[in-house]
Protein backbone atom coordinates (compact mmCIF):
# COMPACT_ATOMS: atom_id res chain seq x y z
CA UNK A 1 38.18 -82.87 95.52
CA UNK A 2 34.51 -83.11 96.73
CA UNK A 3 34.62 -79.14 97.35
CA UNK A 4 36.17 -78.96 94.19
CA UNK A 5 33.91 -80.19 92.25
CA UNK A 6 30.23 -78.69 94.46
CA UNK A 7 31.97 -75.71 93.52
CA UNK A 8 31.76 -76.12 89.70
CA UNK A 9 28.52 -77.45 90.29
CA UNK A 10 27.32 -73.94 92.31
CA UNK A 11 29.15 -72.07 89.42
CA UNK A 12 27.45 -73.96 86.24
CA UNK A 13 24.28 -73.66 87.99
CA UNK A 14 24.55 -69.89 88.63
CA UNK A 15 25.94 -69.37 84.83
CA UNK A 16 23.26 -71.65 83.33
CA UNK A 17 20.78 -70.02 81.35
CA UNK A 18 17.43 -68.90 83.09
CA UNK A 19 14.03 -71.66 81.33
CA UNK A 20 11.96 -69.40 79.98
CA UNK A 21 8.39 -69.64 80.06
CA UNK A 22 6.72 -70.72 76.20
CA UNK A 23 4.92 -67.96 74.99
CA UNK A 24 0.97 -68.13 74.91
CA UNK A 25 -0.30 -69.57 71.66
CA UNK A 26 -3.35 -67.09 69.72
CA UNK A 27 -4.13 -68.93 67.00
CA UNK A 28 -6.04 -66.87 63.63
CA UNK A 29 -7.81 -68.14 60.93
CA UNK A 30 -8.29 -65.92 57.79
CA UNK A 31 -9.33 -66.14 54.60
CA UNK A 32 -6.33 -64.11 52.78
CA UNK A 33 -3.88 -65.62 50.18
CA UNK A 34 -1.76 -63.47 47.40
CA UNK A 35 -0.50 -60.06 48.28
CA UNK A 36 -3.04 -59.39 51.32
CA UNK A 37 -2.08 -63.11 52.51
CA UNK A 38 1.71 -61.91 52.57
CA UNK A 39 0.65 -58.33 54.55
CA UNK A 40 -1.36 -60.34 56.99
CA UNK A 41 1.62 -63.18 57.72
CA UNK A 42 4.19 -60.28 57.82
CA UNK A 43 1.59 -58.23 60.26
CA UNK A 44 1.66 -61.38 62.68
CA UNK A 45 5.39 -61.77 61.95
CA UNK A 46 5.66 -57.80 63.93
CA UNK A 47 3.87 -58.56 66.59
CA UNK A 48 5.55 -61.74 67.47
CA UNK A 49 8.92 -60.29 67.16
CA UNK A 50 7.68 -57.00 68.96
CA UNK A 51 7.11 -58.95 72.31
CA UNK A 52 7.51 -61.97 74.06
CA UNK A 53 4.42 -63.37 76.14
CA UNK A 54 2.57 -64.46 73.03
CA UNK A 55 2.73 -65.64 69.99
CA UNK A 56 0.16 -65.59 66.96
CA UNK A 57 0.21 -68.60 64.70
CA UNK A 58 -2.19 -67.39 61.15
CA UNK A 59 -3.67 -70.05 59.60
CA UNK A 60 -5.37 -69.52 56.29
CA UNK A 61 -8.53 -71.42 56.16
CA UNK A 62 -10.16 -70.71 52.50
CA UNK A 63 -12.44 -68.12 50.88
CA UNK A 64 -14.64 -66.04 53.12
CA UNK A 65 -17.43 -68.29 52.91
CA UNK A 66 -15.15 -71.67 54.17
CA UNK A 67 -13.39 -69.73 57.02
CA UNK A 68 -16.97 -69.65 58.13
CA UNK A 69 -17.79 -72.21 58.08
CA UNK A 70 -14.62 -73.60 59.39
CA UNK A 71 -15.11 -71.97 62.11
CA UNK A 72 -18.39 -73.19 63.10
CA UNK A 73 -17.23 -77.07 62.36
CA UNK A 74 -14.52 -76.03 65.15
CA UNK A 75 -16.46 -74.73 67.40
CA UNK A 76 -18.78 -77.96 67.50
CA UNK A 77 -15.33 -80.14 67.66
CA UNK A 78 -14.26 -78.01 70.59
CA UNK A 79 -10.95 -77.00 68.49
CA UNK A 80 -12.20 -73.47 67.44
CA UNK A 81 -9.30 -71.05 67.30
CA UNK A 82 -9.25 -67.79 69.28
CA UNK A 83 -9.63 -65.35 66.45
CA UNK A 84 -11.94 -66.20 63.62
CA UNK A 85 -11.86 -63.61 60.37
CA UNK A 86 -15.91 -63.63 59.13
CA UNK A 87 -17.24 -61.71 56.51
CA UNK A 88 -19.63 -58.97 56.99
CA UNK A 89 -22.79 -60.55 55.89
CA UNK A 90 -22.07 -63.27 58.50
CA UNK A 91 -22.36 -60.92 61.51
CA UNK A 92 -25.89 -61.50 62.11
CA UNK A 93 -24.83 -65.50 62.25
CA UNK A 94 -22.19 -64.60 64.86
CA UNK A 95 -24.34 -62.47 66.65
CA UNK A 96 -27.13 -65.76 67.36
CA UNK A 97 -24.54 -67.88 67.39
CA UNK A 98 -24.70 -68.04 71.75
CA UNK A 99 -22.25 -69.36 73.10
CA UNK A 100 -19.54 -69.31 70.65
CA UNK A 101 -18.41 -66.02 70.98
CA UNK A 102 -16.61 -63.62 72.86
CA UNK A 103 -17.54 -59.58 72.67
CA UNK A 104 -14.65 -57.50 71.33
CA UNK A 105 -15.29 -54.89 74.50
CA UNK A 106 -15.14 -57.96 77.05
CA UNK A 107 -12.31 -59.40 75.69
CA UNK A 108 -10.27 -55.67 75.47
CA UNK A 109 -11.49 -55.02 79.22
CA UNK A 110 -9.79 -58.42 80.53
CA UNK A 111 -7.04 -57.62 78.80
CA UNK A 112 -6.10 -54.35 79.84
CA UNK A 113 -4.85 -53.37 75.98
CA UNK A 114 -5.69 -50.06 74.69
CA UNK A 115 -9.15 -49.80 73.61
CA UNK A 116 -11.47 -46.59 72.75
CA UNK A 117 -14.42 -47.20 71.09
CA UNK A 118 -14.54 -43.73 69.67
CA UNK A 119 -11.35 -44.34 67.81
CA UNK A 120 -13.24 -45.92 65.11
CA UNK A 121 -14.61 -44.53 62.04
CA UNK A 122 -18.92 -44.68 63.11
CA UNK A 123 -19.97 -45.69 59.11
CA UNK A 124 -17.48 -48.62 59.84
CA UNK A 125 -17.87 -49.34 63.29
CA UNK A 126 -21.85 -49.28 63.36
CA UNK A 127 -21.94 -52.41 61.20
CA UNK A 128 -20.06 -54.27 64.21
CA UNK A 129 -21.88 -52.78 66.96
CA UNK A 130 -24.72 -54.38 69.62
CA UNK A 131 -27.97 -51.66 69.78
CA UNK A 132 -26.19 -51.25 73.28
CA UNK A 133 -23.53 -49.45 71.54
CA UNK A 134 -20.72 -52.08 72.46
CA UNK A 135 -18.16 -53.09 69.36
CA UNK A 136 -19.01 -57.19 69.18
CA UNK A 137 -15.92 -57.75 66.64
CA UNK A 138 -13.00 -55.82 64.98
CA UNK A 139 -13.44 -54.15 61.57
CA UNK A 140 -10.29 -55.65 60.52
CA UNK A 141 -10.32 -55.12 56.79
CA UNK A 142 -12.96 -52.64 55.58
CA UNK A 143 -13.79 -51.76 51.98
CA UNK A 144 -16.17 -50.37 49.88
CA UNK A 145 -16.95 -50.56 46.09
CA UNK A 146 -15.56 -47.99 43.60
CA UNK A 147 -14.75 -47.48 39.81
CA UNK A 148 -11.42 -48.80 38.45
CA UNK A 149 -10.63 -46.93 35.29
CA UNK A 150 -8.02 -48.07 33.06
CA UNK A 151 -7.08 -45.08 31.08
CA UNK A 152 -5.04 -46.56 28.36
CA UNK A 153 -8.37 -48.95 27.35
CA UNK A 154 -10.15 -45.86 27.00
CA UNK A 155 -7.87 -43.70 25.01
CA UNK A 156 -7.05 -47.20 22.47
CA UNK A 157 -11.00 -47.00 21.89
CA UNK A 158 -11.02 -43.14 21.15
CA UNK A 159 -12.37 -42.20 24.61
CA UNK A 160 -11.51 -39.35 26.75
CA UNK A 161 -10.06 -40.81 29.58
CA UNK A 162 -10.90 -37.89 32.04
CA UNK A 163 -14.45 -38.42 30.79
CA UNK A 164 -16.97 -37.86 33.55
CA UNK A 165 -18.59 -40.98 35.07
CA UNK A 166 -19.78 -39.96 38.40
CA UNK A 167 -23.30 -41.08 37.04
CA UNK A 168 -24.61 -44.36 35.52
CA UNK A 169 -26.23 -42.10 32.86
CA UNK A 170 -22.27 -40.84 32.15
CA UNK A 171 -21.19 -44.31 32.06
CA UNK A 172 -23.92 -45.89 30.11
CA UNK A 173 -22.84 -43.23 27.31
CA UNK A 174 -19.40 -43.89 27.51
CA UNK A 175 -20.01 -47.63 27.46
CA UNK A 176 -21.52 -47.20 24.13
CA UNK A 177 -18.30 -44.99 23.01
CA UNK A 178 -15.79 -47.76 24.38
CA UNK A 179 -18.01 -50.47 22.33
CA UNK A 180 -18.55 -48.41 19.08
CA UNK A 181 -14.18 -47.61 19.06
CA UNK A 182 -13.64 -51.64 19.51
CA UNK A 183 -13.51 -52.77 23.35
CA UNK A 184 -14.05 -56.06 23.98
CA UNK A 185 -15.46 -55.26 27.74
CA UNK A 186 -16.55 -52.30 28.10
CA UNK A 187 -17.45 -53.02 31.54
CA UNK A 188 -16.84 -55.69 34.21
CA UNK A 189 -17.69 -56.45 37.98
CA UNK A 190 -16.36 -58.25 41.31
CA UNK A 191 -19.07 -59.45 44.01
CA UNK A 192 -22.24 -58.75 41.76
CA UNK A 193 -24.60 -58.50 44.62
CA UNK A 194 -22.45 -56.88 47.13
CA UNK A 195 -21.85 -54.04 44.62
CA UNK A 196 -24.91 -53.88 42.19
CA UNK A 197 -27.99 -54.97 44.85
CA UNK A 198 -26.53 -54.10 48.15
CA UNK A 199 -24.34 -51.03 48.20
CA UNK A 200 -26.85 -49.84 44.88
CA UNK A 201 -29.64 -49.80 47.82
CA UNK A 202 -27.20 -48.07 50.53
CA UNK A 203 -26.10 -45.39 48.08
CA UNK A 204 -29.48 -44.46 46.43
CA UNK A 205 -30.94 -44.37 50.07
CA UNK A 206 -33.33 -46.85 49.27
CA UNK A 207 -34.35 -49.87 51.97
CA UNK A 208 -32.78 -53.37 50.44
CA UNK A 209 -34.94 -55.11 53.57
CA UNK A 210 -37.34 -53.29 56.12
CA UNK A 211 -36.59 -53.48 60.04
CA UNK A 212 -33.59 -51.01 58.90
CA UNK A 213 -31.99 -53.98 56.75
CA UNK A 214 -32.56 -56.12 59.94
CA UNK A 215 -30.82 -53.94 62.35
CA UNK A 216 -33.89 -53.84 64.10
CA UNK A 217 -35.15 -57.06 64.62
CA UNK A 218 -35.15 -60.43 62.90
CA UNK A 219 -38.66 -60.52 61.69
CA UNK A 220 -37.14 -58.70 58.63
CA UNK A 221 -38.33 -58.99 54.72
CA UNK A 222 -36.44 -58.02 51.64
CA UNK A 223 -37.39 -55.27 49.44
CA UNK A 224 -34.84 -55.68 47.07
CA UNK A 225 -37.04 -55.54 44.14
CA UNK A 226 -37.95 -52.33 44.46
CA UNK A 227 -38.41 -49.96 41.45
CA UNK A 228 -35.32 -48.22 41.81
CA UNK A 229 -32.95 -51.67 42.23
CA UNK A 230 -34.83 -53.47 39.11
CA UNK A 231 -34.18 -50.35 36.97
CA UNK A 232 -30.82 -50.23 37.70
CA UNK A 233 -30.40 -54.18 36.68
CA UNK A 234 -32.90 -53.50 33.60
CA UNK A 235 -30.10 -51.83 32.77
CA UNK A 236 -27.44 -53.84 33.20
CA UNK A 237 -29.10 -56.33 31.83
CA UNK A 238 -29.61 -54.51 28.75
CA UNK A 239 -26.04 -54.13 28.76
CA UNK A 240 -24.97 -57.37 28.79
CA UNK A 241 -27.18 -58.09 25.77
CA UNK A 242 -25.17 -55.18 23.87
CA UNK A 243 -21.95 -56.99 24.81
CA UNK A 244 -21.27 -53.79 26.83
CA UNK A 245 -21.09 -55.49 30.24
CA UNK A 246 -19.32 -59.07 30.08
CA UNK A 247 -20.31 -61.38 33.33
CA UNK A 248 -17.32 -63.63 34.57
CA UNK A 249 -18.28 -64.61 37.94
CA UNK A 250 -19.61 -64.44 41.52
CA UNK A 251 -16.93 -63.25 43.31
CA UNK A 252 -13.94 -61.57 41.65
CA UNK A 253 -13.08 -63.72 38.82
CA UNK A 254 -13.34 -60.33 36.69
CA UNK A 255 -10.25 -59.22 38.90
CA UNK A 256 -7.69 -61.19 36.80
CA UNK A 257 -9.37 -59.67 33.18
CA UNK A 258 -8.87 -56.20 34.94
CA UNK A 259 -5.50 -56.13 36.14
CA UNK A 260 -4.31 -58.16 32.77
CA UNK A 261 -5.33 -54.85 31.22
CA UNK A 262 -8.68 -56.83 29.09
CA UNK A 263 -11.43 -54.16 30.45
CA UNK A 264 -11.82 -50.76 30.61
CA UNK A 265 -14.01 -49.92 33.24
CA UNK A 266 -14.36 -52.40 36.54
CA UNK A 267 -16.64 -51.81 39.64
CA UNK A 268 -14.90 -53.57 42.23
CA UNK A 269 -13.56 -53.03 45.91
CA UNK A 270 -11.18 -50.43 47.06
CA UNK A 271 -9.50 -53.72 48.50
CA UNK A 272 -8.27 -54.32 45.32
CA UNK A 273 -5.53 -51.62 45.05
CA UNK A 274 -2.99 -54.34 46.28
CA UNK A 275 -3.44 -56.58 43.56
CA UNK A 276 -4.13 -53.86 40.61
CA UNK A 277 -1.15 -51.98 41.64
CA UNK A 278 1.29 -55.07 41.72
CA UNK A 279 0.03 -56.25 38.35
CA UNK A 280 -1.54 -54.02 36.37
CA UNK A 281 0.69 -52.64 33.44
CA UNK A 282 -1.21 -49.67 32.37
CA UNK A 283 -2.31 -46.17 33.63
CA UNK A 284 -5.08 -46.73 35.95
CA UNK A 285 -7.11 -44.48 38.43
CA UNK A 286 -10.05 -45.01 41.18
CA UNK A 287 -13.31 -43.14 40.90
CA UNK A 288 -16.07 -43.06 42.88
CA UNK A 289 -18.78 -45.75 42.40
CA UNK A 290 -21.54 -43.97 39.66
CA UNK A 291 -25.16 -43.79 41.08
CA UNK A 292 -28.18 -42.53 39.15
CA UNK A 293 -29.12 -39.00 39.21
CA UNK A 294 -31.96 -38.13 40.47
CA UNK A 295 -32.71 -41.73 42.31
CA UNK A 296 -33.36 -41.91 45.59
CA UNK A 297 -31.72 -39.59 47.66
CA UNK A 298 -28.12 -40.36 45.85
CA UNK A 299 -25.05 -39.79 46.51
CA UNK A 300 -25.76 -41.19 50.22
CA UNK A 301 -22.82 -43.41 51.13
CA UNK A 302 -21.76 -46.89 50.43
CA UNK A 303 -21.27 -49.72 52.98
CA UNK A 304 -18.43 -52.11 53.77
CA UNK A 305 -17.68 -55.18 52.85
CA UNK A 306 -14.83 -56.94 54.05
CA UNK A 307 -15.01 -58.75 57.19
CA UNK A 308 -13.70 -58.45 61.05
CA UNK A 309 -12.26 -60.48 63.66
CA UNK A 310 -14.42 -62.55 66.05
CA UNK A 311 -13.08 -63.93 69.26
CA UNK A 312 -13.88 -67.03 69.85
CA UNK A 313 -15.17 -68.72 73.39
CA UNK A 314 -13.89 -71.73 75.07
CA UNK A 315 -10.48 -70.34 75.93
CA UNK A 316 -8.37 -69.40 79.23
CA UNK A 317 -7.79 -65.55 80.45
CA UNK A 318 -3.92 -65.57 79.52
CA UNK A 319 -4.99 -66.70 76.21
CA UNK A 320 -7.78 -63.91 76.04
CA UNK A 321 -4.81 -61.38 77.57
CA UNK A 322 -2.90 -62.49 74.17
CA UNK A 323 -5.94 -62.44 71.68
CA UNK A 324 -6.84 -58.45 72.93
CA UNK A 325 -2.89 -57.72 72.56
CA UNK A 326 -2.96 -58.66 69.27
CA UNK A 327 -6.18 -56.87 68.40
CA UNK A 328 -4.97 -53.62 70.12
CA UNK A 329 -1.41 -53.97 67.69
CA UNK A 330 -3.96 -54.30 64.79
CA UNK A 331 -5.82 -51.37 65.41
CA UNK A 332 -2.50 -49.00 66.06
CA UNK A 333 -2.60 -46.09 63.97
CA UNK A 334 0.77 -46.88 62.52
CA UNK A 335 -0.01 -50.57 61.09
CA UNK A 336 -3.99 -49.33 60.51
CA UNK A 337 -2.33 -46.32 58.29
CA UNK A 338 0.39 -48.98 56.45
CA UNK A 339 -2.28 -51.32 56.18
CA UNK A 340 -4.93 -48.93 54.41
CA UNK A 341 -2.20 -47.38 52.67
CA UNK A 342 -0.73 -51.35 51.01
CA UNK A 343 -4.16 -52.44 50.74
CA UNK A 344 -6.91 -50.22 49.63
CA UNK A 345 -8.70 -50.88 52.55
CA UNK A 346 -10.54 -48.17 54.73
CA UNK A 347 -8.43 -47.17 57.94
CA UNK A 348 -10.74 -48.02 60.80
CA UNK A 349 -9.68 -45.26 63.04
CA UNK A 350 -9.76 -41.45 62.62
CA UNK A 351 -6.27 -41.67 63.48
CA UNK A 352 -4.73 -43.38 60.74
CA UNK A 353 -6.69 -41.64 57.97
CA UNK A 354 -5.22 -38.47 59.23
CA UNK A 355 -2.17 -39.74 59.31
CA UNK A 356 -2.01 -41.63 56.10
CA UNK A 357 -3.09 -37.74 54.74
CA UNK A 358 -0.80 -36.41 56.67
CA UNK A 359 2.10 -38.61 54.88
CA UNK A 360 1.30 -37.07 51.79
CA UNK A 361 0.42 -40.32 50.75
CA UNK A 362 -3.02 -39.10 49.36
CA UNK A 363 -1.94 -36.64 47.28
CA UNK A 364 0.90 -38.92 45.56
CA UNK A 365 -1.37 -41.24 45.02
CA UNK A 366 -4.46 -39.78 43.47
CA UNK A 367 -7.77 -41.62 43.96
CA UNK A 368 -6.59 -43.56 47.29
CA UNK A 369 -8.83 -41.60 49.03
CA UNK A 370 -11.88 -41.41 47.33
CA UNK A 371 -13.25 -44.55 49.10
CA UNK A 372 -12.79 -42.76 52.46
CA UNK A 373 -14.94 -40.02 51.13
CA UNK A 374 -17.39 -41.81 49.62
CA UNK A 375 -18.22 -43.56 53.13
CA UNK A 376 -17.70 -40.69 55.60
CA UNK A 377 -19.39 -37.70 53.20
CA UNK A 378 -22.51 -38.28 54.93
CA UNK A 379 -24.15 -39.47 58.29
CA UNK A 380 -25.05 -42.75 57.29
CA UNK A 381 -29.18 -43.83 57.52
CA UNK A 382 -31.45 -46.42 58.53
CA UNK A 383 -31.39 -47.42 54.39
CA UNK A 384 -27.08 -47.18 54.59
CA UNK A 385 -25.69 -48.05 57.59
CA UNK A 386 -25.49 -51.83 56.29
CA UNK A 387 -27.33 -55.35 56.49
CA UNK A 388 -27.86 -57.44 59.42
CA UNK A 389 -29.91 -60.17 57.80
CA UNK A 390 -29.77 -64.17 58.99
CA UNK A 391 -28.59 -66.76 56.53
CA UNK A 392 -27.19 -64.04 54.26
CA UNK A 393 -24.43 -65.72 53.04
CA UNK A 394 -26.73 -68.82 51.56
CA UNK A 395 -29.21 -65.24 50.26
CA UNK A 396 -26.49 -64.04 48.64
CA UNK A 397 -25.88 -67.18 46.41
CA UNK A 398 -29.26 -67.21 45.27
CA UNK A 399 -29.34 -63.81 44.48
CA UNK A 400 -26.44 -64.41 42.51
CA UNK A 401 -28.40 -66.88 40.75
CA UNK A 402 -31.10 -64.46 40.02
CA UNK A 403 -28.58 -61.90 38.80
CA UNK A 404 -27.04 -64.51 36.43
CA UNK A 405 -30.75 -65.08 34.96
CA UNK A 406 -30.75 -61.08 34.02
CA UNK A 407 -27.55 -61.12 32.36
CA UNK A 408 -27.57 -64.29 30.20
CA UNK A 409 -31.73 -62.82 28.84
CA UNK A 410 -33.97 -65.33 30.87
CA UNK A 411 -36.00 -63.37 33.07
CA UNK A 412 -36.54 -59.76 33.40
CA UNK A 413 -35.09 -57.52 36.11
CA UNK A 414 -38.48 -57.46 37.63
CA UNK A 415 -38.92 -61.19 37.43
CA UNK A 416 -35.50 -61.85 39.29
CA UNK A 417 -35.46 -60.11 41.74
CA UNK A 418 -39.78 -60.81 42.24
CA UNK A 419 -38.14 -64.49 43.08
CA UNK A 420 -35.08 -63.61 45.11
CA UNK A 421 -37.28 -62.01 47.65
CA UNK A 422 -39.73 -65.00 47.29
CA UNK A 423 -36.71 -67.70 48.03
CA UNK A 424 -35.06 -64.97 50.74
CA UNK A 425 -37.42 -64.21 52.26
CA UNK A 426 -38.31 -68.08 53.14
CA UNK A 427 -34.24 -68.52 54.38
CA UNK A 428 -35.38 -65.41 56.66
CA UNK A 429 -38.40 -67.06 58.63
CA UNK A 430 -36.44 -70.09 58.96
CA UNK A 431 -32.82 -68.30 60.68
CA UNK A 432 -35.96 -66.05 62.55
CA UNK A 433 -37.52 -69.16 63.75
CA UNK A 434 -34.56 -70.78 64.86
CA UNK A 435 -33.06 -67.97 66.69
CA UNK A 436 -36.27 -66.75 68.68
């Protein structure tokens, strides 16, 4: 009975299933909700189900500006995640943040995953780069400011929609059309400074700080209040006072007036295909962003906002093995191409804009590609290869209040900006100082 029953024992044990090992944890904190919050989860979701060894867990952590900061009150409390999602303007906070971060390249070369440098499209992946030449974070989600058009607004107000506005002089005259035939807003705008200050600088060739916008070296001032910047925002601000350009917000509150079909015309980023194309009810189309003829040395090219992925320190080599897995999957021409191509934002590698044109998905879908163009038209220059300035994300709010003072009539172009540099400038020689 004995040998009876060790022989069940031997069988069950043989027949039992194998314990299999947990998978290692990567945990990512991003600041996506809506549609590009649903891409993202379902991008993890793939590359969960698409191996075994690890497994991502996305957390979403707030707007750009609290995933930042987020982040940082992690790090400090020695429960910082592995992969951090931080806006563009807060590379140069990453970059002198010692200690708290982990270089893309290292990270790629412990892992073994499949890395090339050169893969990545140079106006994009300059921005992310050390002087050294080695990529310090993913480009994740790139975009760049163009014109939304929506064509039925302009026909209801007896304007051509195919009406040329390549040029703020074109769209300063067609403004006054879409006023005089009854719009209500003529004009609106997403990210004010990003759009009208710091890709206005970038794509007129002009400096917006010297030191090449802080690429070389933090003992950087601004210059945004230069002649051809406050002309540009004399403008605007002229504009405004016509009722031809209506101010909603800071960030993208003008996104919801847009897509509800309120505005005609609506300078935004290409990032926000996703959300026009899932709720917009009207005929709309993508131009490029206008610049002013005969300023500067326009058209140059535009820069990116958007923001990449940091990896964080303070974490083991399986978990690192994991982090560059996942980063690798991310930048795959296949999900790069699908993600550019759902999204509106710029395919960071070669690869998947040739593929995405390749699809045919350009020419079905006229206007997709004009922010591609508009970034990779021309080498980018010392004036429009992007900022690398210290503090910029606190800058950027009080330029923002400056901007505000233009458009609601209480000081002049000239004045604004006169004081933005003033109050920069002072944020500047303090993140200098303490990063010596």
């Amino acid at each position: 009975m004995k040998k009876y029953l060790s022989g069940i024992l031997v069988a069950a044990t043989l027949f039992s299933p194998i314990s299999v090992a947990e998978p290692t944890e990567v945990h990512f904190w991003h600041a996506f909700t809506g549609r590009l919050g649903e891409l993202v989860a379902a991008q993890v979701n793939d590359f969960n189900a698409s191996q075994s060894d690890y497994k991502v867990v996305q957390t979403h952590k707030g707007n750009y500006s609290e995933t930042l900061n987020s982040g940082i009150a992690a790090f400090r409390a020695n429960e910082q995640p592995h992969i951090l999602m931080v806006f563009e303007v807060g590379t140069a906070t990453m970059m002198a943040a010692r200690g708290a971060v982990r270089p893309m390249h290292e990270v790629m070369e412990l892992s073994g995953a499949e890395f090339d440098q050169d893969a990545y499209i140079g106006a994009v992946k300059g921005y992310y780069t050390s002087t050294e030449g080695d990529m310090l974070s993913l480009p994740f989600n790139a975009s760049t400011p163009v014109l939304w058009v929506n064509r039925d607004a302009m026909a209801a107000a007896g304007v051509d929609p195919d009406t040329d506005l390549s040029t703020w002089q074109s769209v300063g005259t067609a403004l006054t059309a879409l006023k005089a035939g009854g719009e209500e807003c003529p004009l609106v705008t997403a990210w004010q400074s990003w759009i009208h200050l710091e890709n206005f600088s970038a794509y007129h060739d002009v400096p917006f700080a010297t030191k090449d916008n802080g690429f070389a070296g933090l003992d950087t001032e601004l210059t945004l209040n230069g002649p051809a910047q406050v002309a540009h925002l004399s403008a605007m601000g002229q504009w405004a006072k016509d009722g031809k350009f209506i101010y909603t917000g800071r960030r993208n509150e003008g996104g919801a007036n847009f897509r509800a079909g309120e505005c005609a015309l609506f300078t935004e980023s290409s990032a926000g295909y996703a959300g026009i194309k899932k709720e917009a009810e009207f005929d709309f189309e993508v131009r490029p962003l206008p610049y002013w003829k005969g300023v500067g040395n326009s058209p140059q090219n535009t820069i990116i906002g958007g923001a990449s992925l940091w990896v964080m320190e303070g974490h083991s080599d399986a978990e690192y093995k994991g982090a560059g897995e996942f980063l690798s999957y991310l930048s795959s021409t296949d999900v790069q191409a699908q993600w550019h191509q759902d999204t509106g934002y710029l395919p960071i590698t070669v690869a998947a804009g040739d593929a995405t044109r390749a699809s045919g998905f350009y020419a079905e879908n006229l206007g997709t590609e004009v922010a591609v163009i508009q970034m990779t038209a021309n080498k980018p220059t010392a004036n429009s290869n992007g900022l690398r300035l210290g503090s910029y994300d606190q800058i950027r709010g009080l330029i923002d209040e400056e901007l505000e003072a233009i458009w609601s009539g209480d000081k002049s172009a000239q004045e604004a900006m006169d004081s933005a540099k003033e109050r920069g400038d002072a944020l500047l020689r303090r993140f200098e100082s303490a990063n010596r």
